[in-house]
Protein backbone atom coordinates (compact mmCIF):
# COMPACT_ATOMS: atom_id res chain seq x y z
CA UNK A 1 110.54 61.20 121.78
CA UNK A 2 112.02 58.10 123.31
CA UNK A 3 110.03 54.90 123.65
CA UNK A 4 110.65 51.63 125.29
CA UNK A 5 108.37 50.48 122.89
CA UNK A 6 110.44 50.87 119.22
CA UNK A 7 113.70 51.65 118.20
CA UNK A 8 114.48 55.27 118.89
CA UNK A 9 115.60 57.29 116.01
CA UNK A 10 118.81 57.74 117.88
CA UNK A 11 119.47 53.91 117.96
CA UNK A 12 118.34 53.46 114.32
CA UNK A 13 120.94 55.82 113.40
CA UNK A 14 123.65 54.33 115.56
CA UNK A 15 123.18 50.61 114.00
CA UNK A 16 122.95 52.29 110.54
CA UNK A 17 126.11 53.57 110.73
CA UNK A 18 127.89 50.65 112.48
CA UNK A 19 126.17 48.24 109.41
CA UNK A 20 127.39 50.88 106.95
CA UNK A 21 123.55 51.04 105.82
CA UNK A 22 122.92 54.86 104.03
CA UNK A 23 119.26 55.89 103.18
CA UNK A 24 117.59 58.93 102.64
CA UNK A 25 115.35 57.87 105.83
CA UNK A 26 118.62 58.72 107.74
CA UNK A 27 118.16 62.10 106.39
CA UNK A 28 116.59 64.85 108.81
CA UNK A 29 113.37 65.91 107.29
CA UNK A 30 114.10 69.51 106.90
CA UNK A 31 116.81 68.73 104.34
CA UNK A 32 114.08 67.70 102.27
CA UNK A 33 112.50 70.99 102.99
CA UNK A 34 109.58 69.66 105.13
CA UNK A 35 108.95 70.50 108.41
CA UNK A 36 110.00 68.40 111.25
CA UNK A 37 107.46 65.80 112.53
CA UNK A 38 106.39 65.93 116.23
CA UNK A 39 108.12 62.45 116.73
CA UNK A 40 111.38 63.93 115.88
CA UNK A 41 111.58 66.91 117.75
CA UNK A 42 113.76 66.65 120.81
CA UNK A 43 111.70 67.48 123.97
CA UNK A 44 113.33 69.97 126.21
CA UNK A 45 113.39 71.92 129.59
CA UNK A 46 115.46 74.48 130.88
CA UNK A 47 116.88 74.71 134.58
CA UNK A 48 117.33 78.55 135.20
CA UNK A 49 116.10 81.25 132.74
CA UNK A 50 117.99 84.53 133.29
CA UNK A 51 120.22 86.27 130.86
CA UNK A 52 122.09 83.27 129.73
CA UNK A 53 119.21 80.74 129.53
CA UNK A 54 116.80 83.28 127.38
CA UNK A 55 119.88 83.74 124.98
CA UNK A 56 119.54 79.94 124.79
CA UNK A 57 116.22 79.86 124.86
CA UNK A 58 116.79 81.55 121.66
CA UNK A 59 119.18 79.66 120.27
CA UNK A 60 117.22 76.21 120.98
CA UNK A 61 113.76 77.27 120.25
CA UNK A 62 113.72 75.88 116.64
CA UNK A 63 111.49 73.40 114.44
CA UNK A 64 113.60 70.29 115.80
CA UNK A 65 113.43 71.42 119.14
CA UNK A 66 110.18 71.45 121.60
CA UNK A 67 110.45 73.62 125.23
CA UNK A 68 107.79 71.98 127.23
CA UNK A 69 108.84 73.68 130.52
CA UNK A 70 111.16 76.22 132.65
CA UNK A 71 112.62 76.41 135.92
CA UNK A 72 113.73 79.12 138.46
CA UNK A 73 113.34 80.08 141.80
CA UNK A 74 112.51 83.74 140.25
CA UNK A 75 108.44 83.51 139.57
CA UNK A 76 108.82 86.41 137.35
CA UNK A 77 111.51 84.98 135.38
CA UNK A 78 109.96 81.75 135.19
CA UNK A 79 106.18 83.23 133.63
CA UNK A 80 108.26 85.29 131.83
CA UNK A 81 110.47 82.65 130.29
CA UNK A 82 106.90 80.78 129.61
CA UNK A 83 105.29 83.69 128.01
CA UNK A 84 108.32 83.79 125.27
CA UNK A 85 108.39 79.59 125.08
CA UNK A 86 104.41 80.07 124.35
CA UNK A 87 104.56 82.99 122.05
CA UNK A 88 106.79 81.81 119.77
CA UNK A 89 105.24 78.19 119.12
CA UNK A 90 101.79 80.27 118.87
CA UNK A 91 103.40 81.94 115.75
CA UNK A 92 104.95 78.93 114.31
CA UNK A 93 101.52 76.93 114.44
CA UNK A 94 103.23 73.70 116.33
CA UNK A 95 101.22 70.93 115.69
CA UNK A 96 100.57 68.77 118.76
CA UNK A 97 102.34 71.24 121.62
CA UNK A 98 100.69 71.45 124.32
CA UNK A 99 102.27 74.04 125.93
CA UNK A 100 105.26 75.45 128.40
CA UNK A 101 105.10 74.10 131.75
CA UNK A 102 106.72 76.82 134.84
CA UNK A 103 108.36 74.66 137.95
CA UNK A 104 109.99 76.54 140.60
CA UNK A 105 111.86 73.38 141.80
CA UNK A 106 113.99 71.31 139.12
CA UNK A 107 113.25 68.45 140.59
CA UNK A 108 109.62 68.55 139.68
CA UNK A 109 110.85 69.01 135.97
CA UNK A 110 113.73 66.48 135.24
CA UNK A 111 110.66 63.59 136.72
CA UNK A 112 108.95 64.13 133.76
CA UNK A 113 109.44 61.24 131.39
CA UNK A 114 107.96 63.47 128.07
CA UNK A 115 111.96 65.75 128.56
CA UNK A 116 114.70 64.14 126.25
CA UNK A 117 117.14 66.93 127.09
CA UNK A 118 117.75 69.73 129.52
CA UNK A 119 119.42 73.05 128.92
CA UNK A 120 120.74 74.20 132.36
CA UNK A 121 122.53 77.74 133.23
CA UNK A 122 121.73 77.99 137.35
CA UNK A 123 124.04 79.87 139.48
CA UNK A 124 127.45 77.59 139.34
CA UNK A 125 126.90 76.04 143.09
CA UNK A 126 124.18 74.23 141.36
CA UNK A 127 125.88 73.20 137.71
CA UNK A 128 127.15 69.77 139.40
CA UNK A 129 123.68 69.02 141.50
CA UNK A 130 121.53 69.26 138.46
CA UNK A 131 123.81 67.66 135.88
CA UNK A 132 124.31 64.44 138.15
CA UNK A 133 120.44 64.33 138.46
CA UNK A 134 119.52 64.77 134.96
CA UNK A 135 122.01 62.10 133.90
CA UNK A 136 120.46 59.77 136.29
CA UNK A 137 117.21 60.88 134.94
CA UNK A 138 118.31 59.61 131.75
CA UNK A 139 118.55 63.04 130.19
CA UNK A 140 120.75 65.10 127.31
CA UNK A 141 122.33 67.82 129.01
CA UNK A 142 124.08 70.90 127.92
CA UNK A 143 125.55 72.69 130.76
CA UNK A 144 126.70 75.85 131.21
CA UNK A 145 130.56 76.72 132.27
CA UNK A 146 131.74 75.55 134.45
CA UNK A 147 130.57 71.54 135.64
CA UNK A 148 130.94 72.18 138.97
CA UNK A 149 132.90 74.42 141.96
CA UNK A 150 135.37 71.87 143.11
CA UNK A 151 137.31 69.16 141.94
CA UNK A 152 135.33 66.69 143.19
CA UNK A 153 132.00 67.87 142.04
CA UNK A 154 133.34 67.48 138.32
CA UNK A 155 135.41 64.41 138.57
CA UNK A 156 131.94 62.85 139.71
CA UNK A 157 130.32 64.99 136.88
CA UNK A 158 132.37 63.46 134.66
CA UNK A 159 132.37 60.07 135.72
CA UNK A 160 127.95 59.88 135.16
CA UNK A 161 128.73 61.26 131.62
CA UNK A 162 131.55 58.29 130.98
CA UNK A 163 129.38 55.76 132.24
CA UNK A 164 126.97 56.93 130.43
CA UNK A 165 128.40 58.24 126.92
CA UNK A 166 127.15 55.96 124.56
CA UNK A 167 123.44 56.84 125.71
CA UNK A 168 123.99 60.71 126.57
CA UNK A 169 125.07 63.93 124.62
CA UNK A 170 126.55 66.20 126.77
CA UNK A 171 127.91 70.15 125.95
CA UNK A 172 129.86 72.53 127.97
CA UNK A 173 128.37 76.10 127.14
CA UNK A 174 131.60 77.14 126.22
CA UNK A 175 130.10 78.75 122.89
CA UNK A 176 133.13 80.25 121.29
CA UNK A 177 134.52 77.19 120.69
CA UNK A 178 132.53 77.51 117.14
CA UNK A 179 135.04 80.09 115.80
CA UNK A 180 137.26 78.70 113.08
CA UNK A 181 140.32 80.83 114.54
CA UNK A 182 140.07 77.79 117.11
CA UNK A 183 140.65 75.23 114.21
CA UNK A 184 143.25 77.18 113.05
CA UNK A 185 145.15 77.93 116.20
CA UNK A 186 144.89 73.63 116.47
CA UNK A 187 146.69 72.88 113.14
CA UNK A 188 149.36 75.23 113.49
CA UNK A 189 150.56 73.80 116.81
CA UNK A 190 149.74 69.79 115.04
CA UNK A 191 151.56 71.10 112.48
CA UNK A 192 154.00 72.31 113.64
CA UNK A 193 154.47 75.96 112.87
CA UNK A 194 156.19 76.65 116.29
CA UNK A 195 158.34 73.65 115.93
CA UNK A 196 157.60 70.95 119.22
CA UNK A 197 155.24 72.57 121.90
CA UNK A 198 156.99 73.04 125.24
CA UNK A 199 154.58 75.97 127.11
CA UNK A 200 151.13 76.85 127.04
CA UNK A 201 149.50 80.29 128.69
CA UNK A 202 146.05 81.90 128.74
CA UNK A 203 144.99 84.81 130.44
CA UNK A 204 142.03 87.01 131.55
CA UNK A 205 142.40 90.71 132.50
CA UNK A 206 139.07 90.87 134.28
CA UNK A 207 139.01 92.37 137.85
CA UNK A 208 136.28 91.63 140.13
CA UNK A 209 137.36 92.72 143.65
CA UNK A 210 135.06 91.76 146.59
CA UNK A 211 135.88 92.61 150.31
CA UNK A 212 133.51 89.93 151.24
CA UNK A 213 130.43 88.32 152.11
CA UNK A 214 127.40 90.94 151.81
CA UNK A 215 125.95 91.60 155.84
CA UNK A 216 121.81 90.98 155.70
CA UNK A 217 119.85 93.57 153.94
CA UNK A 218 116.05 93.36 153.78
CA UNK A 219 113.87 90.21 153.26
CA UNK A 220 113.51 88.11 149.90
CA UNK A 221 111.26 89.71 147.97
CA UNK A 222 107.82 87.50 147.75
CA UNK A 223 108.80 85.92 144.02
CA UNK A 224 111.66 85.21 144.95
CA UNK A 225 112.84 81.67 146.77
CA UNK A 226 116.35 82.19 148.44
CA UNK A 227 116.84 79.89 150.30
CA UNK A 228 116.27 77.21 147.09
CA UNK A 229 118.41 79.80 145.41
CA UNK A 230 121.38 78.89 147.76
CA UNK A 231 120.57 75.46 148.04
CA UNK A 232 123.16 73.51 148.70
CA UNK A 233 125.75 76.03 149.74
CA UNK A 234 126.04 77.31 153.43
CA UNK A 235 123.62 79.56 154.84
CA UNK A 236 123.95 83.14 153.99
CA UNK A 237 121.27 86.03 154.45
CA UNK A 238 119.52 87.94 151.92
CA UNK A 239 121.08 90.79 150.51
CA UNK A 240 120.01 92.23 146.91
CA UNK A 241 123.60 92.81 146.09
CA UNK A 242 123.91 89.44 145.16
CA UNK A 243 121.40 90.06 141.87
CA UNK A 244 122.37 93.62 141.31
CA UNK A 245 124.61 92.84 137.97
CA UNK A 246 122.01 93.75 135.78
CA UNK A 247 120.70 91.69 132.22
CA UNK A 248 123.78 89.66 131.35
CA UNK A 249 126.22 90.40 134.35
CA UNK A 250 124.20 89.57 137.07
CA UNK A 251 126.94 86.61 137.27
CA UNK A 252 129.31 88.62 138.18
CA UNK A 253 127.66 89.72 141.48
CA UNK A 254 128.09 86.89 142.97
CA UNK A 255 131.08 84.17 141.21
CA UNK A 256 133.69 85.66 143.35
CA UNK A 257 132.44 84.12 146.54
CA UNK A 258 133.72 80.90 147.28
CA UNK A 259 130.31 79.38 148.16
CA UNK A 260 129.01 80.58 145.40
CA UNK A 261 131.58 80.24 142.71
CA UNK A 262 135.14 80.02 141.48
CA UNK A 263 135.86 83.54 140.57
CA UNK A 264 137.31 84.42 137.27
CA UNK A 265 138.18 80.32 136.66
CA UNK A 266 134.48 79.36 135.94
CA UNK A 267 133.89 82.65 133.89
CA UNK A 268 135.90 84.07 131.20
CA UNK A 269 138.49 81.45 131.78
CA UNK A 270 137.13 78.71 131.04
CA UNK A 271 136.26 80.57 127.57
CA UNK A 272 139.53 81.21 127.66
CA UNK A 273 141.68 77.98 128.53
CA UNK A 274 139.54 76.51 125.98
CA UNK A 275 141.60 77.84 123.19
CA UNK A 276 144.15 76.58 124.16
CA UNK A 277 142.92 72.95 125.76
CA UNK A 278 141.63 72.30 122.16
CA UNK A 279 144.92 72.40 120.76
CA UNK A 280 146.53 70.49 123.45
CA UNK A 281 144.62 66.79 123.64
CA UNK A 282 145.43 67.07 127.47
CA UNK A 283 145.13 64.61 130.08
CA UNK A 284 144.84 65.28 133.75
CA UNK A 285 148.05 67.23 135.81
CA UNK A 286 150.82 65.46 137.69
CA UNK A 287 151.28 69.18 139.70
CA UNK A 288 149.94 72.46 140.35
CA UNK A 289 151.07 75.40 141.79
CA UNK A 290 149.79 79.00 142.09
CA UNK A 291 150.33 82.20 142.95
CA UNK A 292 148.89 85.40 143.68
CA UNK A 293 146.37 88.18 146.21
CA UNK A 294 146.46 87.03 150.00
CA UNK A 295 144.19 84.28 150.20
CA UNK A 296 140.55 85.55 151.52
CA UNK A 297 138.34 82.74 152.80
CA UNK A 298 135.10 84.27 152.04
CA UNK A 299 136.67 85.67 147.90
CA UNK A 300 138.25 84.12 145.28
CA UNK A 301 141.67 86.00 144.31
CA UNK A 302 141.52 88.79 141.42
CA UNK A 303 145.02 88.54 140.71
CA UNK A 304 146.10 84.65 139.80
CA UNK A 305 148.84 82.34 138.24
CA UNK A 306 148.34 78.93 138.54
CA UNK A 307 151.08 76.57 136.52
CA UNK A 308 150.15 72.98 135.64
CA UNK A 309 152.50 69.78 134.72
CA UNK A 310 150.74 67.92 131.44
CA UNK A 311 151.84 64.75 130.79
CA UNK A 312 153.07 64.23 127.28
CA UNK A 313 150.76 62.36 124.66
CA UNK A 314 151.29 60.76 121.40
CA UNK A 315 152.16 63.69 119.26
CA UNK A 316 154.18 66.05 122.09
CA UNK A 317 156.09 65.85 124.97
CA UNK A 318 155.20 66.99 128.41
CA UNK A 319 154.31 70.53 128.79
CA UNK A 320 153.80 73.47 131.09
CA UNK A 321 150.50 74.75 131.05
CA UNK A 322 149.28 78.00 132.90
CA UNK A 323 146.60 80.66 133.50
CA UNK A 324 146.63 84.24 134.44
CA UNK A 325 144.35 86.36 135.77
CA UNK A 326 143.44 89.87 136.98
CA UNK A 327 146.68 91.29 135.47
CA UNK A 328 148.96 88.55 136.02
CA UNK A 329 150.40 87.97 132.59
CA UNK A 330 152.86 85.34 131.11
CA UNK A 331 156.16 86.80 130.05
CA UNK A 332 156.35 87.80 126.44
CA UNK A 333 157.98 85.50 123.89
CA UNK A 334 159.88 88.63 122.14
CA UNK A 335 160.65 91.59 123.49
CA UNK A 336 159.40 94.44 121.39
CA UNK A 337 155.50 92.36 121.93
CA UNK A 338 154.04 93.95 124.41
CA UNK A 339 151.09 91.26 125.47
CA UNK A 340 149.42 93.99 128.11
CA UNK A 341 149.08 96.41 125.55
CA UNK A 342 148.50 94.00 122.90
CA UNK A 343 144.37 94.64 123.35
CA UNK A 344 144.01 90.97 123.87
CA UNK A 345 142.04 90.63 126.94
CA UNK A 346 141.65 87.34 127.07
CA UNK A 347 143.85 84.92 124.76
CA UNK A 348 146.47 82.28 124.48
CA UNK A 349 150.20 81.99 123.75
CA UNK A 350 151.80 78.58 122.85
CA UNK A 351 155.32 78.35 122.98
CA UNK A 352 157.56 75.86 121.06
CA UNK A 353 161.56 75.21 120.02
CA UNK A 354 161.09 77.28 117.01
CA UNK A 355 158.53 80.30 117.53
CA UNK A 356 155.79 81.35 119.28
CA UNK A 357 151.94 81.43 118.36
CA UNK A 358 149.85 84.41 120.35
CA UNK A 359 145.94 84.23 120.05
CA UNK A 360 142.51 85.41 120.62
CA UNK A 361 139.25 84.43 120.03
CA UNK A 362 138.95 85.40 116.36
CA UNK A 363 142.98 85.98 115.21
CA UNK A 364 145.95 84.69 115.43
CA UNK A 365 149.93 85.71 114.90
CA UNK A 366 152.64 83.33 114.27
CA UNK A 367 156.05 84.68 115.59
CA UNK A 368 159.06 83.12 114.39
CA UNK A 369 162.12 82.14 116.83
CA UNK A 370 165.36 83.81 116.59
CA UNK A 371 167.01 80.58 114.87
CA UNK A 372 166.23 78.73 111.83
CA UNK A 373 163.22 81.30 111.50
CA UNK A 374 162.77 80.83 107.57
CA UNK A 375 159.90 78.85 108.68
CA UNK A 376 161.01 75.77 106.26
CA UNK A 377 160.71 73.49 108.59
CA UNK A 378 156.69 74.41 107.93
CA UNK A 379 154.43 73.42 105.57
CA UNK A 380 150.50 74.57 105.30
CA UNK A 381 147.80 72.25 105.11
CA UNK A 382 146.20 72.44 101.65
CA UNK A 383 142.32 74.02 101.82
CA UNK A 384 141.11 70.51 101.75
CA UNK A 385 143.02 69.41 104.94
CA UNK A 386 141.86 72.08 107.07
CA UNK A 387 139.62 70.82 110.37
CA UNK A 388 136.05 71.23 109.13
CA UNK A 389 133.61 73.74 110.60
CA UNK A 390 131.89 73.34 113.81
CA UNK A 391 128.77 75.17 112.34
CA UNK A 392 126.68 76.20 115.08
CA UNK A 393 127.48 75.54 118.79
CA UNK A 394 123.63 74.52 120.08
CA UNK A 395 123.05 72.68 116.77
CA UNK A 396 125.85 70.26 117.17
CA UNK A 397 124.29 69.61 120.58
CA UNK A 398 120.62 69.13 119.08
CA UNK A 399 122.29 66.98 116.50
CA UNK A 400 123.94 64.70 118.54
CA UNK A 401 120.78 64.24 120.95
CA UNK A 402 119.25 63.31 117.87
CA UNK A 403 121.97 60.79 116.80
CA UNK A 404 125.77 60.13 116.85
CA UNK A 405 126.09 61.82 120.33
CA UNK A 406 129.24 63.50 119.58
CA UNK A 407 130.19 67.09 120.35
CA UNK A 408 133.18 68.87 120.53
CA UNK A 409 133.11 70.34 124.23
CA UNK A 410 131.46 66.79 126.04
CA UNK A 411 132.30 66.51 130.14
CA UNK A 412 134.84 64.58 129.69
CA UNK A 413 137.04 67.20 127.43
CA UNK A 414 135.31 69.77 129.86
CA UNK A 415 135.63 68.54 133.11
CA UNK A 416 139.22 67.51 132.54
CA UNK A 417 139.87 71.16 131.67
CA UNK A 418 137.45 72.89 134.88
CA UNK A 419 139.34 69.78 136.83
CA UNK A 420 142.86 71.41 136.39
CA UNK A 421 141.79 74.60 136.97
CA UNK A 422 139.79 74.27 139.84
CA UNK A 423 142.97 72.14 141.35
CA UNK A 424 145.29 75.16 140.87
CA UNK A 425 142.57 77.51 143.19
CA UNK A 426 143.48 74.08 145.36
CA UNK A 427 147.47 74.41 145.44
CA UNK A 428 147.18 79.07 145.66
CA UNK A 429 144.87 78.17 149.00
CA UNK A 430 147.69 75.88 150.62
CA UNK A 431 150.33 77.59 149.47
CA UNK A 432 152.42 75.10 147.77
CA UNK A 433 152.71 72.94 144.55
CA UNK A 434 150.79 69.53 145.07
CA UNK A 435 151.62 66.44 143.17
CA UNK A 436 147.95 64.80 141.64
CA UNK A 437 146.97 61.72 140.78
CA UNK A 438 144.56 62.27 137.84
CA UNK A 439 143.18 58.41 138.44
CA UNK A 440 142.69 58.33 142.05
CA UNK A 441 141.71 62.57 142.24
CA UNK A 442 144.19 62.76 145.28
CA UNK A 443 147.28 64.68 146.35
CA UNK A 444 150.16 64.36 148.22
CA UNK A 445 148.75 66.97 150.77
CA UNK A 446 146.36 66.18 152.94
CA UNK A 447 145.43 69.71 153.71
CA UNK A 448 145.06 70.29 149.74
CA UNK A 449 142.90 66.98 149.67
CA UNK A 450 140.32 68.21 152.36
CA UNK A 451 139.70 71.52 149.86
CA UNK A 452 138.96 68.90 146.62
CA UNK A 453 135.43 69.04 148.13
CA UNK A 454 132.12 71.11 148.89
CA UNK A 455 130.64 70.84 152.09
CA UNK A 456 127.09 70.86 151.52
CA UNK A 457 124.10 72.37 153.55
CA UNK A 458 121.93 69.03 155.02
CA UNK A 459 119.32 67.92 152.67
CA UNK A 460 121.79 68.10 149.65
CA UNK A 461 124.04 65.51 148.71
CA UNK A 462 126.17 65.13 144.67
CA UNK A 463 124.21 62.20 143.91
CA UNK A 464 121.33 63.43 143.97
């Protein structure tokens, strides 16, 4: 899809729009109710394909996409994931394809100059190896949660998408972001419906406990590559207890390690914090502290509070921001509200100098304050003020490969958000609150700044 040769259709669209030019050419050719040429597909490949990647798979296997190949280390989820790519376009009569191209190493697959855009959902010690690749490779990218496993690895994540963000579209997985309760949730706090914002919370009541590292059990099986499956994480032996989650949880065998992942931060709370980063227009910390189990070198904590100073913006002053985990809850904002028996697992609660907003994914309740609660102060938008739809998650991905590049969830709104987070699992393993400087990526500790890193295995480096 992308030529040195002519203008791309991205490019055409970009100097459109900047001219003010509007033609029905602009126009994709679906909305004419034609089917969508060959030229204008976007080209993709996929880096992992268990659970998460064949729900994707699903998702992006469409008449304006084209799969062309699949990657994993599993040979039987690779065939399998090239059997579905296969099947599918040999129902919907593709003109041109030429088929769905298996590659055990990812390498192998972001070379190939015929992939416009990658869709990658690898174990999380990989997310920041094969997004800094693939942007150098000149590729799309949607990423699973979260960018990377330190704050490092998505501070350089995010500084390959800023260079490059007028050439790349970029999309945390965080999928629930398409719910409308989170456009909601953002224009009561704009609005002011809690009068000014002062505290922010969100919280996860998943418990994962681990003892520790699984001892060696049994050999690899023969489809399986480990060791490319650890790759650039310390050495570890085989044990099947690391895949044992099952379809969809398989995750969750694993995350809790520190060499493998950051616990509950880089699951369910990144869903999580995003309901409440969206309403927030957050920079970077000045602080973080946290709380919570004895530390564990070899497993992230279950129980967690980490508390974050946010520097104030144009529209709020400074704020505390925190997340809880494990059971760890923030206190509630009235006393006969119960938040652990409120049957919100996971959700949000924005405090202000008038009220109190508590959410979840899909609802929301306003709680007026004690004084000057006749809520006055307050006025709705009208239906034809209210934030726009996202529409579909993928599609605003696919649509922004395609042309204006933006989407709501790009590395730099998600790797500032997986940045403070990942510095508060900094500041619960030293112990104390560290002061940050968002611009630099250093703190005042030096024993916090040696843990802003992943030491890699030899043969691995970030860049690629």
């Amino acid at each position: 899809m992308k030529t040195n040769k002519q203008v791309s259709r991205r490019e055409f669209i970009r100097v459109a729009g900047a001219l003010g030019i509007v033609s029905p050419i602009l126009m994709p050719s679906h909305a004419w109710g034609k089917k969508t040429p060959p030229s204008d597909r976007l080209t993709m490949g996929f880096i992992g394909v268990g659970k998460q990647n064949r729900y994707l798979l699903g998702k992006f296997l469409t008449r304006d996409t084209q799969v062309v190949a699949v990657c994993d280390v599993d040979t039987t989820r690779r065939e399998s994931a090239k059997k579905i790519v296969e099947e599918w376009y040999a129902k919907k009569t593709l003109a041109g394809y030429k088929g769905c191209t298996a590659y055990e190493d990812f390498r192998e697959l972001l070379a190939r100059q015929d992939i416009d855009a990658v869709c990658i959902a690898s174990p999380d010690h990989w997310h920041a190896i094969h997004v800094v690749m693939a942007a150098k490779a000149k590729k799309d990218i949607y990423c699973e949660k979260p960018l990377g496993n330190s704050v490092e690895e998505v501070r350089v994540v995010r500084a390959n998408y800023l260079k490059n963000k007028d050439k790349l579209a970029t999309q945390v997985g965080t999928q629930r972001h398409e719910y409308e309760n989170f456009n909601r949730v953002r224009e009561l706090i704009l609005d002011g419906a809690i009068g000014e914002l002062t505290e922010v919370s969100a919280w996860g009541s998943r418990k994962i406990p681990r003892p520790g590292y699984l001892p060696a059990q049994g050999e690899p099986p023969p489809y399986f590559h480990f060791d490319l499956w650890l790759g650039p994480s310390p050495e570890h032996p085989y044990n099947p207890g690391y895949f044992s989650g099952g379809p969809g949880a398989n995750c969750l065998s694993w995350n809790m390690y520190w060499d493998f992942g950051s616990g509950q931060i880089g699951d369910m709370g990144s869903h999580t914090m995003d309901l409440a980063w969206n309403a927030l227009d957050a920079d970077l910390p000045t602080s973080a502290q946290a709380k919570g189990d004895p530390f564990n070198p070899e497993v992230t904590p279950v129980r967690l509070q980490e508390d974050f100073d946010i520097p104030a913006n144009d529209w709020r002053g400074a704020i505390r921001v925190s997340w809880f985990q494990g059971g760890a809850m923030p206190d509630s904002p009235v006393g006969y509200l119960n938040l652990k028996g409120a049957e919100i697992d996971h959700g949000a609660l924005f405090e202000g100098t008038r009220g109190a907003l508590v959410a979840g994914f899909e609802t929301r309740a306003l709680i007026p304050g004690r004084n000057q609660a006749d809520l006055t102060y307050y006025k709705s938008r009208p239906k034809e003020k209210l934030l726009p739809p996202l529409g579909n998650f993928q599609m605003q991905w696919i649509k922004a490969c395609k042309g204006n590049l933006k989407t709501s969830c790009n590395f730099d709104y998600g790797g500032k958000m997986i940045e403070m987070m990942l510095l508060g699992l900094v500041a619960y393993r030293v112990g104390k609150k560290v002061s940050y400087d968002g611009a630099t990526g250093v703190t005042d500790n030096p024993e916090a700044n040696a843990l802003l890193h992943r030491e890699y295995r030899p043969g691995w480096t970030l860049n690629g």
